[in-house]
Protein backbone atom coordinates (compact mmCIF):
# COMPACT_ATOMS: atom_id res chain seq x y z
CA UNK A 1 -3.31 8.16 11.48
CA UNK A 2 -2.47 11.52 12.97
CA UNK A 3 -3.47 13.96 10.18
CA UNK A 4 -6.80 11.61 10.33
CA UNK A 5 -6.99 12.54 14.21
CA UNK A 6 -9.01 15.26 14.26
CA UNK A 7 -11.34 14.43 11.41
CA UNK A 8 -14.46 12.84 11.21
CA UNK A 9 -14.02 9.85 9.25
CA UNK A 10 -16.54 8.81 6.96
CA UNK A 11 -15.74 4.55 7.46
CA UNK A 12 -14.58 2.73 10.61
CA UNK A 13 -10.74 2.26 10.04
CA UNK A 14 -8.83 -0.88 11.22
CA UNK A 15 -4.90 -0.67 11.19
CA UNK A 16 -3.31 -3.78 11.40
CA UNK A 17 0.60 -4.07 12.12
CA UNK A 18 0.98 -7.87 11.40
CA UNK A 19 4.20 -10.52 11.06
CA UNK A 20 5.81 -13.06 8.87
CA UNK A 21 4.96 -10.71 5.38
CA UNK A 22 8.28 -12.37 4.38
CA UNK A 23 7.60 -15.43 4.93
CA UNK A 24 4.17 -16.93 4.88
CA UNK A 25 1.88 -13.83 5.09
CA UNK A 26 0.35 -15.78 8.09
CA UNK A 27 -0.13 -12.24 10.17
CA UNK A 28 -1.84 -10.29 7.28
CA UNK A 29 -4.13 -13.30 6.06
CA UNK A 30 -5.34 -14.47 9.61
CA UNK A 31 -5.57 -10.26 10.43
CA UNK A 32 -7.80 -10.01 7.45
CA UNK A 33 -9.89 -13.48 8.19
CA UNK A 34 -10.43 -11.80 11.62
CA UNK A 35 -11.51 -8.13 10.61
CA UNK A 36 -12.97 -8.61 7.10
CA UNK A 37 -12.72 -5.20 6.70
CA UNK A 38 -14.92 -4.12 3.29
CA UNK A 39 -11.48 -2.86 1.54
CA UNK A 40 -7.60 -2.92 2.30
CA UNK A 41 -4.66 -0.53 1.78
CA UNK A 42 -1.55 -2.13 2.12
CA UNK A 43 1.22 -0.40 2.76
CA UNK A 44 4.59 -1.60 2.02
CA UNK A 45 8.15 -0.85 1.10
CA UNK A 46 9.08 -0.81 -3.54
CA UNK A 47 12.86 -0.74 -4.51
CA UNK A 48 14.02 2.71 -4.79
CA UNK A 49 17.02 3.34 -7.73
CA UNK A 50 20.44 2.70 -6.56
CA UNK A 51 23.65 2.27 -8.59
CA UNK A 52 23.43 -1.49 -8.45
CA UNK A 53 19.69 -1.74 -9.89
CA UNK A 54 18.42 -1.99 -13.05
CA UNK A 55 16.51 1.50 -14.00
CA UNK A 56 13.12 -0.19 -14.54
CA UNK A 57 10.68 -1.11 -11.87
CA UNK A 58 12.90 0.89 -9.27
CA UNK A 59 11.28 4.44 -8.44
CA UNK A 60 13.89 7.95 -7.39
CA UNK A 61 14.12 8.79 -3.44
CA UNK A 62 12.12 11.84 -3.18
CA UNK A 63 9.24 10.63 -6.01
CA UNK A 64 6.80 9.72 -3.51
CA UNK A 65 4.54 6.80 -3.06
CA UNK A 66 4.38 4.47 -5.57
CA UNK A 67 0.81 2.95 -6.79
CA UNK A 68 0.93 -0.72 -7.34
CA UNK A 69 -1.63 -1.89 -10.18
CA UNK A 70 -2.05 -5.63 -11.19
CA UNK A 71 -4.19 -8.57 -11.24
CA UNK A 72 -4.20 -9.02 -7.17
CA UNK A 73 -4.66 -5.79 -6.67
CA UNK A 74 -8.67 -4.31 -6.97
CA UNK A 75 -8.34 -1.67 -10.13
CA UNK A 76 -10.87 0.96 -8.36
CA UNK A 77 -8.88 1.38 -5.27
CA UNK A 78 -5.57 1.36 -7.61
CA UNK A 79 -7.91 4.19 -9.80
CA UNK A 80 -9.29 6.27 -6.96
CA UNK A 81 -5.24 6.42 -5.44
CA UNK A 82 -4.48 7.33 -8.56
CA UNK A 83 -6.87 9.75 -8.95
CA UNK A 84 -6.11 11.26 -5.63
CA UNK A 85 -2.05 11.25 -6.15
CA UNK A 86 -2.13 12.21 -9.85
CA UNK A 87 2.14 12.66 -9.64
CA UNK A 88 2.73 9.29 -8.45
CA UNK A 89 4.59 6.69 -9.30
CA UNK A 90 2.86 3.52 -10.77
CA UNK A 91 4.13 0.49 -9.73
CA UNK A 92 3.09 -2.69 -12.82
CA UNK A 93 2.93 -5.92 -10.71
CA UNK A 94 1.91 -8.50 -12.89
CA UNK A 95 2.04 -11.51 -10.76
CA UNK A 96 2.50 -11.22 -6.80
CA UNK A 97 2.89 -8.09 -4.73
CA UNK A 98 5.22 -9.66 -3.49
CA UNK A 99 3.50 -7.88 -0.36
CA UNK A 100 0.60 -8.45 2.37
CA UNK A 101 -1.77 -7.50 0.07
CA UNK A 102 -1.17 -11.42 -1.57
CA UNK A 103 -2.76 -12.34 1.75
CA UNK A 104 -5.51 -9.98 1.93
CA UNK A 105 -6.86 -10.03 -1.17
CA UNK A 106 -7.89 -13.70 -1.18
CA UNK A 107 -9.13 -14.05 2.63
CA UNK A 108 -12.57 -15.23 2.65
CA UNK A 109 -14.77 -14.03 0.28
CA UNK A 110 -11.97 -12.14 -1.53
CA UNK A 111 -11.06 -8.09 0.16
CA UNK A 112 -10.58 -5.43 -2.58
CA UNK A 113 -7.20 -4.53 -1.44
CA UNK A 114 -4.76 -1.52 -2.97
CA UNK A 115 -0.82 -0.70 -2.07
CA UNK A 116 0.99 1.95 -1.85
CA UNK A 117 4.64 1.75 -1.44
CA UNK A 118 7.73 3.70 -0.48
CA UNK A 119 10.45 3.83 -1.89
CA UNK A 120 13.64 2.30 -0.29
CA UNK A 121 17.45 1.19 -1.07
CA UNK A 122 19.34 -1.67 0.21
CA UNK A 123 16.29 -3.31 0.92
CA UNK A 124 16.74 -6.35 3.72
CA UNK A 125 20.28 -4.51 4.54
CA UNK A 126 21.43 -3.04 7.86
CA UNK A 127 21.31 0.25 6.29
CA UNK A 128 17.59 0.38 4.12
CA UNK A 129 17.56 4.13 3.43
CA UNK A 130 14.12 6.10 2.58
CA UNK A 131 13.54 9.92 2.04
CA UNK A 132 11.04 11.47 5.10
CA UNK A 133 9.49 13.71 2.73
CA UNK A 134 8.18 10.14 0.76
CA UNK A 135 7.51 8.97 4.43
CA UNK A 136 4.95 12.46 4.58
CA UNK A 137 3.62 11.94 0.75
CA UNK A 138 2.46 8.33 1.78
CA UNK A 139 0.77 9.41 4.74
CA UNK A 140 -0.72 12.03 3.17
CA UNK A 141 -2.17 9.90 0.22
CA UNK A 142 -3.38 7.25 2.65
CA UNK A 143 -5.19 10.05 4.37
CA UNK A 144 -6.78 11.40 1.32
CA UNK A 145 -7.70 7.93 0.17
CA UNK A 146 -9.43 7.22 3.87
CA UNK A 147 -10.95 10.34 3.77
CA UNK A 148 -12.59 9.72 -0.11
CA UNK A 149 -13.86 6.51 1.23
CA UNK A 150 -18.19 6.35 0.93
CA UNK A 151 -20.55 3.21 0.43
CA UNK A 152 -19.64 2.75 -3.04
CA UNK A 153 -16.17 1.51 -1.47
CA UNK A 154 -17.85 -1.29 0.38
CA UNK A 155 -18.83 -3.09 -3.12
């Protein structure tokens, strides 16, 4: 939100920090029910390569965000992020996020939600490790992708 600060935005923007993700998704889906916002960007954490993974569907420290695409996720907001972040990573989820976005994209009518995630090692450890310059490349992508944002969005 701070390199959106001084920039006039073209939607309202709602962040929502919410609970339980790993659990029941009971903060993101009642968040969502409340807001109804017209589109979602969740924003989560992907496993990042580490000696003790397997080298597919783990993304390098240092690559940047990763793009999720998949059947809960809305394939225009995976497009535009992908359009805006051409050297990303994409991120195949097949079934579940695994992710908030689970939540969001079924509450109410149904939310056209995208993710982006960073990448991270020894996920649910004491010692999770992530890169700040993938930290900066998120931001900035989220940014862009707020910034892109018109009516056509709101569909």
């Amino acid at each position: 939100m701070e390199l959106l600060r001084d920039k006039p935005l073209p939607v309202d923007v709602v962040v929502l920090g919410s609970v339980q993700e790993e659990f029941s998704g009971l903060g993101a889906r009642t968040g969502a029910f409340a807001q109804m916002p017209d589109a979602a960007l969740v924003v989560d954490v992907t496993f990042a390569s580490q000696p003790d993974a397997p080298k597919s569907g783990t993304f390098a420290l240092g690559s940047g965000p990763a793009i999720g695409v998949g059947p809960e996720l809305h394939r225009r907001i995976s497009d535009k992020l992908r359009a805006l972040a051409p050297e990303a990573s994409v991120e195949v989820l097949p079934g579940s996020t695994g992710t908030n976005a689970t939540e969001m994209q079924t509450a109410r009518e149904g939310i056209p939600t995208g993710l982006v995630s960073l990448p991270q090692r020894y996920m649910h450890t004491p010692v999770e490790v992530v890169r700040l310059d993938d930290i900066d490349a998120c931001a900035r992508l989220i940014a862009d992708w707020i910034l892109s944002l018109g009516e056509e969005d709101a569909q």
